[in-house]
C-alpha atoms as a PDB file:
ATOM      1  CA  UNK A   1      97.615 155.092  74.359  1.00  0.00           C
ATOM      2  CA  UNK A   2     100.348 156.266  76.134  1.00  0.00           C
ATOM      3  CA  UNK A   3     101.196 160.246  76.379  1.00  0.00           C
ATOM      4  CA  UNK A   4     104.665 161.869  75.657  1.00  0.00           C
ATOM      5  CA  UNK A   5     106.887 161.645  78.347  1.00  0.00           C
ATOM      6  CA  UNK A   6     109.810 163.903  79.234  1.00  0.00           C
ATOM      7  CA  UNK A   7     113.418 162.811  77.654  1.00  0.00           C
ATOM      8  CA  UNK A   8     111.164 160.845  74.808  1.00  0.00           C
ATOM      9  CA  UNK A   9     112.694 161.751  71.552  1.00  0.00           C
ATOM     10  CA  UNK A  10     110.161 162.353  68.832  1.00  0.00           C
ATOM     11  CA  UNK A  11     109.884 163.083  65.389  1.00  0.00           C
ATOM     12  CA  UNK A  12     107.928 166.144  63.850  1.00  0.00           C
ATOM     13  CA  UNK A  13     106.150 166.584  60.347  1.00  0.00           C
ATOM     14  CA  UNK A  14     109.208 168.076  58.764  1.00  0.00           C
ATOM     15  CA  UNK A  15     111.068 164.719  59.605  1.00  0.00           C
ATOM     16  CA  UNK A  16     113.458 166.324  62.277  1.00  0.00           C
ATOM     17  CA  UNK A  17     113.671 164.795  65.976  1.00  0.00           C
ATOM     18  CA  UNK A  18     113.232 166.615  68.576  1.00  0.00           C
ATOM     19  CA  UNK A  19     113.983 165.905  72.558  1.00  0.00           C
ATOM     20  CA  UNK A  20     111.511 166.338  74.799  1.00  0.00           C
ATOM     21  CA  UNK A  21     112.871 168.597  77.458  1.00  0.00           C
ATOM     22  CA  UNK A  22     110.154 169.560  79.519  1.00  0.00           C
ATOM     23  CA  UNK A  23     106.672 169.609  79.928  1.00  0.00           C
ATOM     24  CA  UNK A  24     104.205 171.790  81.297  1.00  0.00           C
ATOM     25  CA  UNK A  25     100.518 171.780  81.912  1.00  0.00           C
ATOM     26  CA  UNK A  26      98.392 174.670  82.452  1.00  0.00           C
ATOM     27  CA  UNK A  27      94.824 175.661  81.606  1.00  0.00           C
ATOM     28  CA  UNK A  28      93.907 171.685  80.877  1.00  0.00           C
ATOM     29  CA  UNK A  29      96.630 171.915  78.195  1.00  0.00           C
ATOM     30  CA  UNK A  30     100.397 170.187  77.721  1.00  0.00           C
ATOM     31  CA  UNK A  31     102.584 171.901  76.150  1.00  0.00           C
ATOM     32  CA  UNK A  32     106.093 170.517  75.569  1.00  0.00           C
ATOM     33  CA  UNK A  33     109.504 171.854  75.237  1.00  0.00           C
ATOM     34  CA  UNK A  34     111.584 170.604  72.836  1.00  0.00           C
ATOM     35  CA  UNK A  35     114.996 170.661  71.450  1.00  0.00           C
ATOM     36  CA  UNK A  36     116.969 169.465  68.052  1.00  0.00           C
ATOM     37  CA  UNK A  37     120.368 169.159  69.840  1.00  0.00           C
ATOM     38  CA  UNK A  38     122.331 169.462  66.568  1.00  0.00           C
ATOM     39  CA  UNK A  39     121.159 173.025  65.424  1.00  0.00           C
ATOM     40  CA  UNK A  40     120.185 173.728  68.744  1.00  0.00           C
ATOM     41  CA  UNK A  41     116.604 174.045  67.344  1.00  0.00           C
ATOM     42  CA  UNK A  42     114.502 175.274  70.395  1.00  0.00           C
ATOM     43  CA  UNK A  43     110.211 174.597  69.908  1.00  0.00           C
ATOM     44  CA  UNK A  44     107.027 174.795  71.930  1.00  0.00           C
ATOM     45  CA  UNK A  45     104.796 172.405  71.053  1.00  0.00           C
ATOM     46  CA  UNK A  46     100.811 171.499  72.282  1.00  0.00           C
ATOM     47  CA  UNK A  47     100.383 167.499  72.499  1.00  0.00           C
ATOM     48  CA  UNK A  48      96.704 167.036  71.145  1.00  0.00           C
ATOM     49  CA  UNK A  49      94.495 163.708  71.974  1.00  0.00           C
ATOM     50  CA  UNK A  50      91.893 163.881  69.575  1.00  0.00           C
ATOM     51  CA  UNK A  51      90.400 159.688  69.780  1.00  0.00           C
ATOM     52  CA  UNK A  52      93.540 157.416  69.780  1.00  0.00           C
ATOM     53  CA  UNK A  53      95.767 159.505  67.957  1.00  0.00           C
ATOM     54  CA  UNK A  54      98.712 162.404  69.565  1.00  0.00           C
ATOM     55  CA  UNK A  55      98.622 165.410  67.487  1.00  0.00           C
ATOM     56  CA  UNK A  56     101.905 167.727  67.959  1.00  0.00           C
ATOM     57  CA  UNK A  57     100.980 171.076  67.007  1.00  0.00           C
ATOM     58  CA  UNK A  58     103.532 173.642  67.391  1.00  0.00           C
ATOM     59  CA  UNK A  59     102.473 177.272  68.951  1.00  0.00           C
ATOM     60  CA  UNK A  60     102.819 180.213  66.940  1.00  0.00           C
ATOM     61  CA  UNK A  61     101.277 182.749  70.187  1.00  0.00           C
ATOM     62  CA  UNK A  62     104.748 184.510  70.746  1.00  0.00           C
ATOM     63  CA  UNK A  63     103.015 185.454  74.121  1.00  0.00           C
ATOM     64  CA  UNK A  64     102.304 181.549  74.723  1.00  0.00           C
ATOM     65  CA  UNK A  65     105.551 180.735  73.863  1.00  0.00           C
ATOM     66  CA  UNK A  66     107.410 183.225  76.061  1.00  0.00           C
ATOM     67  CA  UNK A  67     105.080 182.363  79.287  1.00  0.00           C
ATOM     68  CA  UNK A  68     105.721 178.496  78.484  1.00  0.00           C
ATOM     69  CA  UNK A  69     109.951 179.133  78.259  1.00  0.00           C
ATOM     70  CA  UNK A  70     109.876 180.916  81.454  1.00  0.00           C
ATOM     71  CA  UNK A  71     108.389 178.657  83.212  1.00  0.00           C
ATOM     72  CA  UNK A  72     110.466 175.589  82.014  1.00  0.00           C
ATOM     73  CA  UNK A  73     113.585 177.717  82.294  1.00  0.00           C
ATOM     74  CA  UNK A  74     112.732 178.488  86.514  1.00  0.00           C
ATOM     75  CA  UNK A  75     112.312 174.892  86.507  1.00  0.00           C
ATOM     76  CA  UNK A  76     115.571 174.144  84.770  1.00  0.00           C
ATOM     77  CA  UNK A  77     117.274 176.333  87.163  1.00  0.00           C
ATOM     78  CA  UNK A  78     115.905 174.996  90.392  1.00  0.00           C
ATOM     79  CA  UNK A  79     117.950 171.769  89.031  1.00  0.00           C
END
């Protein structure tokens, strides 16, 4: 099984794809950054291995979510 990689477009349970943007793992955790380019649709996501399948569940811990877009948005500006 292969993970989610950054710049992999995927699609979500609502039937909307989303670009992976960034990804960033922290306490044994990935948590991806992702973006629906035509309504400029912003989400934080957790990628989930539970046997052979990828769960994407997305975070609803404001605090989470805030700590996980600053730290994609220092990396975005050290490009």
């Amino acid at each position: 099984m292969e993970r989610i990689t950054k710049d992999e477009a995927i699609t979500l349970e609502n039937n909307k794809e989303y670009y992976v943007v960034e990804i960033v793992e922290q306490d044994e955790k990935r948590y991806l950054y992702l973006v629906k380019e035509e309504e400029a649709d912003v989400i934080v996501a957790e990628e989930i291995i539970e046997g052979e399948e990828i769960i994407i569940e997305t975070l609803d811990d404001i605090e989470k979510i805030k700590e996980i877009v600053k730290i994609v948005t220092e990396r975005l500006n050290k490009n």
